[in-house]
PDB file of N, CA and C in Angstrom:
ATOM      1  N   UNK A   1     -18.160 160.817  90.616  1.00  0.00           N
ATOM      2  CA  UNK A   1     -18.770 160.183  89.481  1.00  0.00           C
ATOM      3  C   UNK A   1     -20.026 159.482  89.967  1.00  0.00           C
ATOM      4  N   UNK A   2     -20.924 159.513  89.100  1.00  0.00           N
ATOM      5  CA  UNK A   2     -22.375 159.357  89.915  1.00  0.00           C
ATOM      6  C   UNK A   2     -22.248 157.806  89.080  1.00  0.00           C
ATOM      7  N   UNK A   3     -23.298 156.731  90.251  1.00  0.00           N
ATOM      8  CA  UNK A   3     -22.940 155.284  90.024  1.00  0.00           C
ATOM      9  C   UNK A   3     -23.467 155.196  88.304  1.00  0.00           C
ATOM     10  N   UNK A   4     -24.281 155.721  88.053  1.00  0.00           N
ATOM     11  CA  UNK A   4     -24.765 155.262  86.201  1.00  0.00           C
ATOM     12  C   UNK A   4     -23.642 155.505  85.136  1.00  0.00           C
ATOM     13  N   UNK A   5     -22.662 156.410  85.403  1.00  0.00           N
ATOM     14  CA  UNK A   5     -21.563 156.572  84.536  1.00  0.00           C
ATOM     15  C   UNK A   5     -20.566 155.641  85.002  1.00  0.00           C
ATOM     16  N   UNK A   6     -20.630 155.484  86.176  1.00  0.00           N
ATOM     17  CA  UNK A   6     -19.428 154.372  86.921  1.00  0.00           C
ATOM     18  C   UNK A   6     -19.882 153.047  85.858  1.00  0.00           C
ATOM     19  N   UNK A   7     -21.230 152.526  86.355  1.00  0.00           N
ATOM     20  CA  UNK A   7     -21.307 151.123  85.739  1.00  0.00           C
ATOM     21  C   UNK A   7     -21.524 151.182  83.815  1.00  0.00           C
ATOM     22  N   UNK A   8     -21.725 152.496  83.552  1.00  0.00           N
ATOM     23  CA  UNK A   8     -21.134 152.916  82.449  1.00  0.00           C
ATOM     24  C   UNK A   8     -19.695 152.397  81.915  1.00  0.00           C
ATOM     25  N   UNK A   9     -18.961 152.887  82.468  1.00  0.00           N
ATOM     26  CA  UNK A   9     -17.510 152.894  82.276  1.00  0.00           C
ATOM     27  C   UNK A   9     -17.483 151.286  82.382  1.00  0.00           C
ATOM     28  N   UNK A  10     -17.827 150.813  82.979  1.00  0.00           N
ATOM     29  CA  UNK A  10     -17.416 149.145  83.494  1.00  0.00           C
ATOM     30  C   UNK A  10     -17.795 148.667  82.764  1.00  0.00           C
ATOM     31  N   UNK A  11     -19.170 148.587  81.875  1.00  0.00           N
ATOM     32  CA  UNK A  11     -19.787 147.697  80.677  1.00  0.00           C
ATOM     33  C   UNK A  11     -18.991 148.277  79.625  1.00  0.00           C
ATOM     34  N   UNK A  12     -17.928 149.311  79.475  1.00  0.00           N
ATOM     35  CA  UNK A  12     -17.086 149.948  78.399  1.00  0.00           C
ATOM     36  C   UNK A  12     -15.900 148.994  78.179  1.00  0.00           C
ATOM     37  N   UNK A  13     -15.356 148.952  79.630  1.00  0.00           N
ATOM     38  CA  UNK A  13     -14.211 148.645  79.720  1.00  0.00           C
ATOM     39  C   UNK A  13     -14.396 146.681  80.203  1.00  0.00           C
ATOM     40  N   UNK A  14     -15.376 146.163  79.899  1.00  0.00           N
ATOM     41  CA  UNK A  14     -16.074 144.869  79.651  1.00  0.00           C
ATOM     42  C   UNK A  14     -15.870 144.394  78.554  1.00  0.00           C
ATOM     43  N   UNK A  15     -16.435 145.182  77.434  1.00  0.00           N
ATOM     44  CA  UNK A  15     -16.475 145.415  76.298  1.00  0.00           C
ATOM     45  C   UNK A  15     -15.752 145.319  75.400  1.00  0.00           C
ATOM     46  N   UNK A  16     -14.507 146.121  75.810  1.00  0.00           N
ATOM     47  CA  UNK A  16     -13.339 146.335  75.006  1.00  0.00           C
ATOM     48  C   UNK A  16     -12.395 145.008  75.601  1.00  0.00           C
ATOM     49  N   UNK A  17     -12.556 144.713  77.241  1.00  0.00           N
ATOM     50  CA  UNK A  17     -12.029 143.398  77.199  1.00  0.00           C
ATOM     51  C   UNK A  17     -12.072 142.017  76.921  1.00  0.00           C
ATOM     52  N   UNK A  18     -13.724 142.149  76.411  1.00  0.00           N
ATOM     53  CA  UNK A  18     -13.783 140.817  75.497  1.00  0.00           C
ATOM     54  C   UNK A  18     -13.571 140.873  74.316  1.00  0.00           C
ATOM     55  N   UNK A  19     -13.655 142.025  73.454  1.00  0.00           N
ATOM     56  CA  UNK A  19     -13.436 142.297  72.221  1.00  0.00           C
ATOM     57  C   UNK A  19     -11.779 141.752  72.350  1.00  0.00           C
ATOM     58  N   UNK A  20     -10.799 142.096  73.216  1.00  0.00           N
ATOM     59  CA  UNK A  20      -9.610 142.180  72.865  1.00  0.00           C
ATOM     60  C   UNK A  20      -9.373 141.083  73.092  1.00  0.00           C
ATOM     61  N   UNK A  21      -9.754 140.027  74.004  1.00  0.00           N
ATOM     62  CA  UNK A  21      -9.879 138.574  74.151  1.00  0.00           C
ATOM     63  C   UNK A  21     -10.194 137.636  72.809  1.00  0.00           C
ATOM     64  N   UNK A  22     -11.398 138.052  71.769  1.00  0.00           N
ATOM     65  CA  UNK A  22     -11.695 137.506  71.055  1.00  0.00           C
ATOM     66  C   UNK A  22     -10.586 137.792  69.431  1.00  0.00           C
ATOM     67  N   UNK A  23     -10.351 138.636  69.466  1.00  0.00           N
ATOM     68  CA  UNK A  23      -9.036 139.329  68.818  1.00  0.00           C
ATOM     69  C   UNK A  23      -7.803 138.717  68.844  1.00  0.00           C
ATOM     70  N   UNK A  24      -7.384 138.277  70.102  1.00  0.00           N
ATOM     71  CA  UNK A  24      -6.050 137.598  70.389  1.00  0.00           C
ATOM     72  C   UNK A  24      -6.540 135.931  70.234  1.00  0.00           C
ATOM     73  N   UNK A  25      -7.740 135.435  70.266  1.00  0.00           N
ATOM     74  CA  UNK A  25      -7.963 133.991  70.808  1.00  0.00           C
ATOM     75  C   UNK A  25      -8.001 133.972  68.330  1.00  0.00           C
ATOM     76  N   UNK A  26      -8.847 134.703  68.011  1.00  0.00           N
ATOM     77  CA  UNK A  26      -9.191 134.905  66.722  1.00  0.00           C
ATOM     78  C   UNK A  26      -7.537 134.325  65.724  1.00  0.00           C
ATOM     79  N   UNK A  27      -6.943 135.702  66.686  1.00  0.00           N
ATOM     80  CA  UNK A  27      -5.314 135.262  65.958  1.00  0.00           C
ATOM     81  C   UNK A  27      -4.339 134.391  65.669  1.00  0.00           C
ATOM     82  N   UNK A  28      -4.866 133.796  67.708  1.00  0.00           N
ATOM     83  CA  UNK A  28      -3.956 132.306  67.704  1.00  0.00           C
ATOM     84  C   UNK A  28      -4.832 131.393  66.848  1.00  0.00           C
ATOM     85  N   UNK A  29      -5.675 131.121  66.471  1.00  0.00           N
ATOM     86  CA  UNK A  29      -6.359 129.716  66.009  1.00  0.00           C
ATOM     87  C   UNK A  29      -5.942 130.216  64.024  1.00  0.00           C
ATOM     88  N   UNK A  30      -6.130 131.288  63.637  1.00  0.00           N
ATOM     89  CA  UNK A  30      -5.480 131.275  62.561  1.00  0.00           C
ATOM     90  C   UNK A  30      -4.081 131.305  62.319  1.00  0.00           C
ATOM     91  N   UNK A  31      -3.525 131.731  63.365  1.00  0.00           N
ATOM     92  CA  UNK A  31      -1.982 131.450  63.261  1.00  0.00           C
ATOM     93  C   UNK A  31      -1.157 129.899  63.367  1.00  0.00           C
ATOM     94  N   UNK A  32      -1.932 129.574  64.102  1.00  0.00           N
ATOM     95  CA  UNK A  32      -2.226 127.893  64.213  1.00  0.00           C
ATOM     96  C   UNK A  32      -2.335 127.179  62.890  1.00  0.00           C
ATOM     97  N   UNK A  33      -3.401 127.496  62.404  1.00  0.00           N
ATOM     98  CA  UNK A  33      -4.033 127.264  61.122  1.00  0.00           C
ATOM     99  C   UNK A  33      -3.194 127.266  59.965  1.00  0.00           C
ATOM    100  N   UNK A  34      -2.329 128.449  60.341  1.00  0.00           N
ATOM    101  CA  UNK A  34      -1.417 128.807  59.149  1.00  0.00           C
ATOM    102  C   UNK A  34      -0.146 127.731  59.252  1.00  0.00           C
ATOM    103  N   UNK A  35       0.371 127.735  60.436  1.00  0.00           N
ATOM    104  CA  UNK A  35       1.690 126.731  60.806  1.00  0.00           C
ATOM    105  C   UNK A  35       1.310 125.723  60.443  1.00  0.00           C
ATOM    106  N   UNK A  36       0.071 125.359  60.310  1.00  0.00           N
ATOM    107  CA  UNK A  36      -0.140 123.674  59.777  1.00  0.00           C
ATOM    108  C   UNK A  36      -0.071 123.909  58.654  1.00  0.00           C
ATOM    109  N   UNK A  37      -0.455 124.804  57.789  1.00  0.00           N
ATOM    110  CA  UNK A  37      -0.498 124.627  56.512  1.00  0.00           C
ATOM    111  C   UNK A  37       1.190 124.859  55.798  1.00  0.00           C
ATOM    112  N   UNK A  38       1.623 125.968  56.907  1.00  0.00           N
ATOM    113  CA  UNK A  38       3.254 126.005  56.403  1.00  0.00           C
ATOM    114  C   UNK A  38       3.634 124.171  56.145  1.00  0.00           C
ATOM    115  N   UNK A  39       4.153 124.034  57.367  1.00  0.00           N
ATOM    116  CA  UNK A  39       4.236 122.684  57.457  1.00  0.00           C
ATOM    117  C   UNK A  39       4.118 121.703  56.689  1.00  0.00           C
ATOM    118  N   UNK A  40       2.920 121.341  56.327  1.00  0.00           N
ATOM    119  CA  UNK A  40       2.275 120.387  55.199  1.00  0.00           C
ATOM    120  C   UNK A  40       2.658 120.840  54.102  1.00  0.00           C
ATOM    121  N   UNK A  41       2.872 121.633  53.717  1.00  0.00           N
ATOM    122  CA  UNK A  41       3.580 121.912  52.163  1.00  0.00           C
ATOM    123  C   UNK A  41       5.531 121.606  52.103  1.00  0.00           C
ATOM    124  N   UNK A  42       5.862 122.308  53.685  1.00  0.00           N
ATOM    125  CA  UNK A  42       6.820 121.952  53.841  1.00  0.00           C
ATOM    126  C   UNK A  42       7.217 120.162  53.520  1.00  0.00           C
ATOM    127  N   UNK A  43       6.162 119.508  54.195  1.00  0.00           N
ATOM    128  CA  UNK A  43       6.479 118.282  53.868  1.00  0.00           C
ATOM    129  C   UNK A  43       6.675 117.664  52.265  1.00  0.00           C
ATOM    130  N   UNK A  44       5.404 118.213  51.638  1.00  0.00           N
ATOM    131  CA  UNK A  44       5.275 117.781  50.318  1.00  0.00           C
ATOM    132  C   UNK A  44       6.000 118.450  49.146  1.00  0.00           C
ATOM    133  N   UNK A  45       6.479 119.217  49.718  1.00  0.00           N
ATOM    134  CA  UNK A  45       7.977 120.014  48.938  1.00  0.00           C
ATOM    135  C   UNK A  45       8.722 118.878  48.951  1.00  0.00           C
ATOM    136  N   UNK A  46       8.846 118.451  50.609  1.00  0.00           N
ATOM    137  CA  UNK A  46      10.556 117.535  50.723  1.00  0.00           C
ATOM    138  C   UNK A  46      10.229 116.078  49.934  1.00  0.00           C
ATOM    139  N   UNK A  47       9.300 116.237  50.051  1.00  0.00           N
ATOM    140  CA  UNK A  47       8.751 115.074  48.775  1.00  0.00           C
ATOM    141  C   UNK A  47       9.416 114.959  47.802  1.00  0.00           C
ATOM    142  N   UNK A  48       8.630 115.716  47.155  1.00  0.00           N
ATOM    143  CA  UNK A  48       8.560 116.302  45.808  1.00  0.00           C
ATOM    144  C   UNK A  48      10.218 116.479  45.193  1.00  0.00           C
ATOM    145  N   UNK A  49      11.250 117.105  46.196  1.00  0.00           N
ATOM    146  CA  UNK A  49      12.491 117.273  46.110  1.00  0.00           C
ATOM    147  C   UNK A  49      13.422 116.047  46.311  1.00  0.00           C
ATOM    148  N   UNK A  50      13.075 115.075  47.086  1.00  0.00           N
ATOM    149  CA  UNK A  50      13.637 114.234  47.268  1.00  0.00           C
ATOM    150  C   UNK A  50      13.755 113.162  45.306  1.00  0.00           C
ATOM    151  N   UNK A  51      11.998 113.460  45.213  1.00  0.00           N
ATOM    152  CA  UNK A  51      11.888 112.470  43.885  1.00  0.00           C
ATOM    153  C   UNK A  51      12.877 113.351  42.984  1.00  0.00           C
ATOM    154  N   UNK A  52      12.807 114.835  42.814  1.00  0.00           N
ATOM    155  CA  UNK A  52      13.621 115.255  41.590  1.00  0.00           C
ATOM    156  C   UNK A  52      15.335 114.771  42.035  1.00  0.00           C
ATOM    157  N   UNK A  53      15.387 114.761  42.705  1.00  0.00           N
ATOM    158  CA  UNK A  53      17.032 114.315  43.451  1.00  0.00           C
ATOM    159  C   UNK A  53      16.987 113.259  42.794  1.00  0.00           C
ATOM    160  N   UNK A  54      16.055 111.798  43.364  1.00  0.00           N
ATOM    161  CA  UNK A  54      16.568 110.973  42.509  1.00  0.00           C
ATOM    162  C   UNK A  54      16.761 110.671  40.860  1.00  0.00           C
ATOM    163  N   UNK A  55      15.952 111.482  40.218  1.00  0.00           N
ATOM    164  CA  UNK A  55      15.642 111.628  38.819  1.00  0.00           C
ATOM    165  C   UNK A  55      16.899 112.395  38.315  1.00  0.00           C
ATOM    166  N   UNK A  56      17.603 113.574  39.360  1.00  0.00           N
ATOM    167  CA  UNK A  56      18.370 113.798  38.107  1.00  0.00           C
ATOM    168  C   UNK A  56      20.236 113.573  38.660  1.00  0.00           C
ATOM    169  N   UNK A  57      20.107 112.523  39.889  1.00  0.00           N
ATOM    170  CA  UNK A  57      21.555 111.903  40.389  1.00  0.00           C
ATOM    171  C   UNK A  57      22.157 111.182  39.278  1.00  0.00           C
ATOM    172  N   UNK A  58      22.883 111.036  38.443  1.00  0.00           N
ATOM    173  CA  UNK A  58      23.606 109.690  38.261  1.00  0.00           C
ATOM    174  C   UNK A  58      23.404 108.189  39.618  1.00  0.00           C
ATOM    175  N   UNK A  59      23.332 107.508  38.954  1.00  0.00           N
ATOM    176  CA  UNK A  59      23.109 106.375  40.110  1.00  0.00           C
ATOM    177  C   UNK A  59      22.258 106.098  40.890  1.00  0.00           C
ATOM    178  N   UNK A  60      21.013 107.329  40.712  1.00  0.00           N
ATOM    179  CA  UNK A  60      20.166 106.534  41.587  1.00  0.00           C
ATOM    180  C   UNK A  60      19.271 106.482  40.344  1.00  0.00           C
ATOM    181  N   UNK A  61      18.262 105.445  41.050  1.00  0.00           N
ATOM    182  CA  UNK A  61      17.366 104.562  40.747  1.00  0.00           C
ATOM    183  C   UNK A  61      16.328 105.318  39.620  1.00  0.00           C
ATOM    184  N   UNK A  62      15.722 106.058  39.742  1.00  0.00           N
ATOM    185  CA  UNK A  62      14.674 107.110  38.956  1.00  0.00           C
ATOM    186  C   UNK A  62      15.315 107.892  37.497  1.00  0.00           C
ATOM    187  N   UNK A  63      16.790 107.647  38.006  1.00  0.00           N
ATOM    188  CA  UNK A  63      17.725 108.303  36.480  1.00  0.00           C
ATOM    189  C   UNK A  63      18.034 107.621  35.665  1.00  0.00           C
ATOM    190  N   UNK A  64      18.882 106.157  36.457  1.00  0.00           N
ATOM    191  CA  UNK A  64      19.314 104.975  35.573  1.00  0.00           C
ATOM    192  C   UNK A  64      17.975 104.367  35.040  1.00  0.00           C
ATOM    193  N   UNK A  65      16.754 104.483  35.546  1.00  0.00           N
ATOM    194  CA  UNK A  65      15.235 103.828  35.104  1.00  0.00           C
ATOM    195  C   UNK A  65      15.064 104.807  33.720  1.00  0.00           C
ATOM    196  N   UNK A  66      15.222 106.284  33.712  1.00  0.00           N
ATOM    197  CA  UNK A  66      15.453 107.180  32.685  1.00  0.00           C
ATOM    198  C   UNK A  66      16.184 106.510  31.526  1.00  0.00           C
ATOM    199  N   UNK A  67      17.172 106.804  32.141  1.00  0.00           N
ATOM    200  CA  UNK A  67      18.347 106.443  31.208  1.00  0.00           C
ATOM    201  C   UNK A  67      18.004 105.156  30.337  1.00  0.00           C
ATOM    202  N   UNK A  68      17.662 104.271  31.314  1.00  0.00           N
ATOM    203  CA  UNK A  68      17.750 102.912  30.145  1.00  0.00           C
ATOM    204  C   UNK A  68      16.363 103.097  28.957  1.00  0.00           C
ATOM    205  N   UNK A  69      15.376 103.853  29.369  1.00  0.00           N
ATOM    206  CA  UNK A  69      13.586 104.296  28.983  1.00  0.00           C
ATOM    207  C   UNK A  69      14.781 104.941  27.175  1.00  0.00           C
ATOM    208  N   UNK A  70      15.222 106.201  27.714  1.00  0.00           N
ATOM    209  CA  UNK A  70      15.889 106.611  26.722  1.00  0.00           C
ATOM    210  C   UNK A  70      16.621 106.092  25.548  1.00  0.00           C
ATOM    211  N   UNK A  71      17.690 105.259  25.935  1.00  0.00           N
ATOM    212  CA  UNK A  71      18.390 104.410  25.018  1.00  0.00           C
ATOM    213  C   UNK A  71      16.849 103.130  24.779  1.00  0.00           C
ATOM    214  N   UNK A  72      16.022 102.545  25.546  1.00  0.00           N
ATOM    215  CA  UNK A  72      15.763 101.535  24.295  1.00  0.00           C
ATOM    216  C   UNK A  72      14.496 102.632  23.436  1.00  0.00           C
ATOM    217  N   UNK A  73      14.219 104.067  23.413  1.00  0.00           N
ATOM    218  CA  UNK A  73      13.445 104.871  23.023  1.00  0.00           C
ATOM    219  C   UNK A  73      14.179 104.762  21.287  1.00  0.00           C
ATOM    220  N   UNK A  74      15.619 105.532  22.047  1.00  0.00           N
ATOM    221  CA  UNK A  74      16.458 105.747  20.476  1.00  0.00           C
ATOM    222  C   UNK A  74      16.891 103.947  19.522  1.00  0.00           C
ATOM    223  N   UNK A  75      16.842 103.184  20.296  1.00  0.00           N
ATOM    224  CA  UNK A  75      17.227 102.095  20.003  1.00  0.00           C
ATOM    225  C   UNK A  75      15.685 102.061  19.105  1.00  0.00           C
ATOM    226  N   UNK A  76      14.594 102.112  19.170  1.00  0.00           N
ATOM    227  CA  UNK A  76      13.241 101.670  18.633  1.00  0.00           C
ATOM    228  C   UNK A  76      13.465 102.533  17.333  1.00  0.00           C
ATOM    229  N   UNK A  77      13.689 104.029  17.945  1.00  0.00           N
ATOM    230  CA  UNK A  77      13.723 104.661  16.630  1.00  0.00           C
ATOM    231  C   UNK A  77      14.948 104.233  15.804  1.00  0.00           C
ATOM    232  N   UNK A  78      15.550 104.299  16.031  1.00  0.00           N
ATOM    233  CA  UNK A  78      17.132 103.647  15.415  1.00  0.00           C
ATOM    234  C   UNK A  78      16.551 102.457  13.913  1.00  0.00           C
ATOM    235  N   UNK A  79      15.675 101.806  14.822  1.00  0.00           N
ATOM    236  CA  UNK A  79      15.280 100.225  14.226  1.00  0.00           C
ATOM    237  C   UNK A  79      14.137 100.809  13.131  1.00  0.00           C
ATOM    238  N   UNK A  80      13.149 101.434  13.417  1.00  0.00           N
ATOM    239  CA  UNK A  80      12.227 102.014  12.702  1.00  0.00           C
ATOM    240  C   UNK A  80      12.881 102.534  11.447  1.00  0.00           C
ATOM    241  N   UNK A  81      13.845 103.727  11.757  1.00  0.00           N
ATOM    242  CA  UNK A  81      14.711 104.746  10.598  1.00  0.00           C
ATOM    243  C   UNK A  81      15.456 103.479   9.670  1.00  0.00           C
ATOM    244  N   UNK A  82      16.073 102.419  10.240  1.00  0.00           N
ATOM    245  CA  UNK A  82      16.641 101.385   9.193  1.00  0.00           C
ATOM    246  C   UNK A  82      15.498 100.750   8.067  1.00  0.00           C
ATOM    247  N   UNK A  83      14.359 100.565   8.919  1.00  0.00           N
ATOM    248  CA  UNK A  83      13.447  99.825   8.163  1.00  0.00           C
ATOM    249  C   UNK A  83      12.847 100.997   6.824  1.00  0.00           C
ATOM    250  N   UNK A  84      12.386 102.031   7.606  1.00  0.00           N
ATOM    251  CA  UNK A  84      11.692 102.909   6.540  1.00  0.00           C
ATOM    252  C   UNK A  84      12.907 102.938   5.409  1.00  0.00           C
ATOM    253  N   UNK A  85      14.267 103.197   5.949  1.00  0.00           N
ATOM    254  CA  UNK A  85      15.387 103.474   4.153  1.00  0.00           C
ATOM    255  C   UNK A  85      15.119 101.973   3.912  1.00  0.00           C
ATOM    256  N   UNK A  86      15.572 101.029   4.492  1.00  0.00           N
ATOM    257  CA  UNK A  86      15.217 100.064   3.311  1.00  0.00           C
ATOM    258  C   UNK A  86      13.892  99.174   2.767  1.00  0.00           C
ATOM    259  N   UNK A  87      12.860  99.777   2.827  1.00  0.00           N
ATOM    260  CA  UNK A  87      11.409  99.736   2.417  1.00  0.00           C
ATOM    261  C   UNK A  87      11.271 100.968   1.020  1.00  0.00           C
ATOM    262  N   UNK A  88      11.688 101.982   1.548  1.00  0.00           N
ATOM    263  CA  UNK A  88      11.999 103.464   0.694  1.00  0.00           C
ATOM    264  C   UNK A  88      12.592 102.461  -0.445  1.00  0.00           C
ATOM    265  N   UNK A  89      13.919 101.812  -0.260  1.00  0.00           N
ATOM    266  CA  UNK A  89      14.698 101.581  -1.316  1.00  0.00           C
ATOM    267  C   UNK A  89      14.134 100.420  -2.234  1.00  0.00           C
ATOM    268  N   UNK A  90      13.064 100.257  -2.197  1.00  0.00           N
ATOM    269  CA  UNK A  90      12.781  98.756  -2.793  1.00  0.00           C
ATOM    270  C   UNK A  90      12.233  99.638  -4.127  1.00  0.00           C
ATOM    271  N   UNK A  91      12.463  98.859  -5.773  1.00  0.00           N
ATOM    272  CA  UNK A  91      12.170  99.319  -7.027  1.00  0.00           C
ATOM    273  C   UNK A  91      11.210 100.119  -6.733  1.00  0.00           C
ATOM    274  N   UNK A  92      10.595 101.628  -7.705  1.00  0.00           N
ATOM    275  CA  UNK A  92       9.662 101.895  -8.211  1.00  0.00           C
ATOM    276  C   UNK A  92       9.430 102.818  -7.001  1.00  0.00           C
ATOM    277  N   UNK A  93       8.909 104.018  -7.137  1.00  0.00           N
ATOM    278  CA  UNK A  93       8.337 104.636  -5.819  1.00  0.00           C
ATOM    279  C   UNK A  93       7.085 104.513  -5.109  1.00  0.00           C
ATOM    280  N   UNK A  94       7.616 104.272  -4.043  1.00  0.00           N
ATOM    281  CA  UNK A  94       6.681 104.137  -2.833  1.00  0.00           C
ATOM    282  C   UNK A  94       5.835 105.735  -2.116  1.00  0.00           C
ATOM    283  N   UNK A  95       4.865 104.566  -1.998  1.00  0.00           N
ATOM    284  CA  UNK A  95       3.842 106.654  -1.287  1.00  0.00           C
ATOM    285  C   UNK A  95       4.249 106.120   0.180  1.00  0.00           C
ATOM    286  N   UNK A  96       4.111 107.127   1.010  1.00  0.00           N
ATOM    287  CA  UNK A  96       4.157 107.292   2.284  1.00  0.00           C
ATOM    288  C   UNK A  96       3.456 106.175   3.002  1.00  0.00           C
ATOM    289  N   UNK A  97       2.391 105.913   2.349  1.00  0.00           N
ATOM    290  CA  UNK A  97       1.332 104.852   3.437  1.00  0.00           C
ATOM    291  C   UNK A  97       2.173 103.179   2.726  1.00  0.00           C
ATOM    292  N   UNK A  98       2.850 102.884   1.747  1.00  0.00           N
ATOM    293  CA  UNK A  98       3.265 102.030   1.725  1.00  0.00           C
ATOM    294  C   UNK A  98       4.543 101.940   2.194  1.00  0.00           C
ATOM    295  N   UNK A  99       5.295 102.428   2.070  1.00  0.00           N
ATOM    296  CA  UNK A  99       6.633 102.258   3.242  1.00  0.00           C
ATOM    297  C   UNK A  99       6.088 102.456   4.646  1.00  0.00           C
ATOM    298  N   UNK A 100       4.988 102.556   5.315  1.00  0.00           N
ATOM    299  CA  UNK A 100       4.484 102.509   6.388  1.00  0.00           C
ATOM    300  C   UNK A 100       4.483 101.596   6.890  1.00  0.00           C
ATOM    301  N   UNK A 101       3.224 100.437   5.446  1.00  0.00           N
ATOM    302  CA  UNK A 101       3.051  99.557   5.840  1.00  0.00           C
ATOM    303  C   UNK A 101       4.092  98.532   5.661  1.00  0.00           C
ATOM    304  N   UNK A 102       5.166  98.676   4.783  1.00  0.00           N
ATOM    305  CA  UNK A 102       6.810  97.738   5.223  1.00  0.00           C
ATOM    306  C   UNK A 102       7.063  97.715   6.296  1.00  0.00           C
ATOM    307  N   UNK A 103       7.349  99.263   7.076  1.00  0.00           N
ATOM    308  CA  UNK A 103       7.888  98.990   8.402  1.00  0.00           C
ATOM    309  C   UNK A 103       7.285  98.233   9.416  1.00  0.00           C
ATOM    310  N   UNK A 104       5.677  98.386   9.728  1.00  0.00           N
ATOM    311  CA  UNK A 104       5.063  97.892  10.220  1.00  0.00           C
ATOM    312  C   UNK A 104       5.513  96.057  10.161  1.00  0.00           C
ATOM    313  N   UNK A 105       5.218  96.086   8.379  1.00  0.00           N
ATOM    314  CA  UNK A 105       5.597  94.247   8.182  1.00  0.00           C
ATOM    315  C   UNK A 105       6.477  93.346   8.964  1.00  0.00           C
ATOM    316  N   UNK A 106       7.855  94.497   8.872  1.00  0.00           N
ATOM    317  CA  UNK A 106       9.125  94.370   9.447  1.00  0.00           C
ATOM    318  C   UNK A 106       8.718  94.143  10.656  1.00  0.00           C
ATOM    319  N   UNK A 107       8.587  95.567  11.323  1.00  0.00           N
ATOM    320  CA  UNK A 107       8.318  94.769  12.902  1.00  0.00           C
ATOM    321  C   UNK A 107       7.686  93.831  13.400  1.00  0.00           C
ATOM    322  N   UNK A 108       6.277  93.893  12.427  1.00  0.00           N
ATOM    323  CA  UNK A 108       5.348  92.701  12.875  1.00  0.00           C
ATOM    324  C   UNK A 108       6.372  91.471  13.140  1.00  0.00           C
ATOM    325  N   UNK A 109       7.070  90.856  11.731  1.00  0.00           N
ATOM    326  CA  UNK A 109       7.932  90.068  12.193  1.00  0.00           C
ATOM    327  C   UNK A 109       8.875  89.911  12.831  1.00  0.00           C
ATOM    328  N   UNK A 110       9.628  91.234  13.205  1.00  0.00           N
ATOM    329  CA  UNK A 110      10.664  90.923  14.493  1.00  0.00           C
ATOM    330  C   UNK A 110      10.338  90.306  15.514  1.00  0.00           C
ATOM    331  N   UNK A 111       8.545  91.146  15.934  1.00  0.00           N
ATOM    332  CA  UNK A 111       8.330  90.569  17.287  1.00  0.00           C
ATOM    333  C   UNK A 111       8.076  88.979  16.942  1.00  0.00           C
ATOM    334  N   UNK A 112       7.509  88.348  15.869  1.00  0.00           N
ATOM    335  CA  UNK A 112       7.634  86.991  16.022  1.00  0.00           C
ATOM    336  C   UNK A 112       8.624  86.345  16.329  1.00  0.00           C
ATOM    337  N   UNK A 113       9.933  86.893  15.859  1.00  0.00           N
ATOM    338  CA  UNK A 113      10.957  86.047  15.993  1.00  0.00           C
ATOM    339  C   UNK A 113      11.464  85.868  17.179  1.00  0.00           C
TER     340      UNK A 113
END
């Protein structure tokens, strides 16, 4: 083999060994890249799972906070639905915007009391 094909071959096989260097170095830093990102979601999943855990346990804290949100929700409406029938029921018919403004009256004065 005459030396120009020799140092031929060598800038070939140069070539292909930095290419394959930059290929494998290319892979690890995105594979890298990727495990962090697995990871970090991994975390904010266990987050995320931990809060629905507490929201839908009996007994813990985020459900019974529910729970009580709920009952004084129906308790408001509860109080509202009494007021509108007996505003509704007063002589003579009432339009919509005046049994409104009863209930309103009503509450206005509950909260004073």
């Amino acid at each position: 083999m005459n030396p120009q094909a020799r140092t031929s071959l060598w800038v070939m096989v140069l070539l292909l060994g930095v290419g394959l260097v930059v290929i494998v170095a290319t892979a690890a830093v995105v594979g890298a890249d990727n495990t962090r990102i697995i990871r970090k979601t991994q975390q904010d999943n266990a987050e995320a799972l931990r809060l629905i855990r507490s929201c839908t346990t009996p007994g813990e804290e985020c459900y019974d906070r529910g729970q009580q949100g709920t009952a004084a929700a129906i308790s408001d409406i509860n109080q509202v639905s009494i007021y509108a029938a007996a505003c509704a029921d007063l002589p003579g018919n009432q339009s919509v915007e005046q049994i409104y403004a009863c209930v309103v009256r009503k509450l206005s004065a509950e909260d004073k009391s």
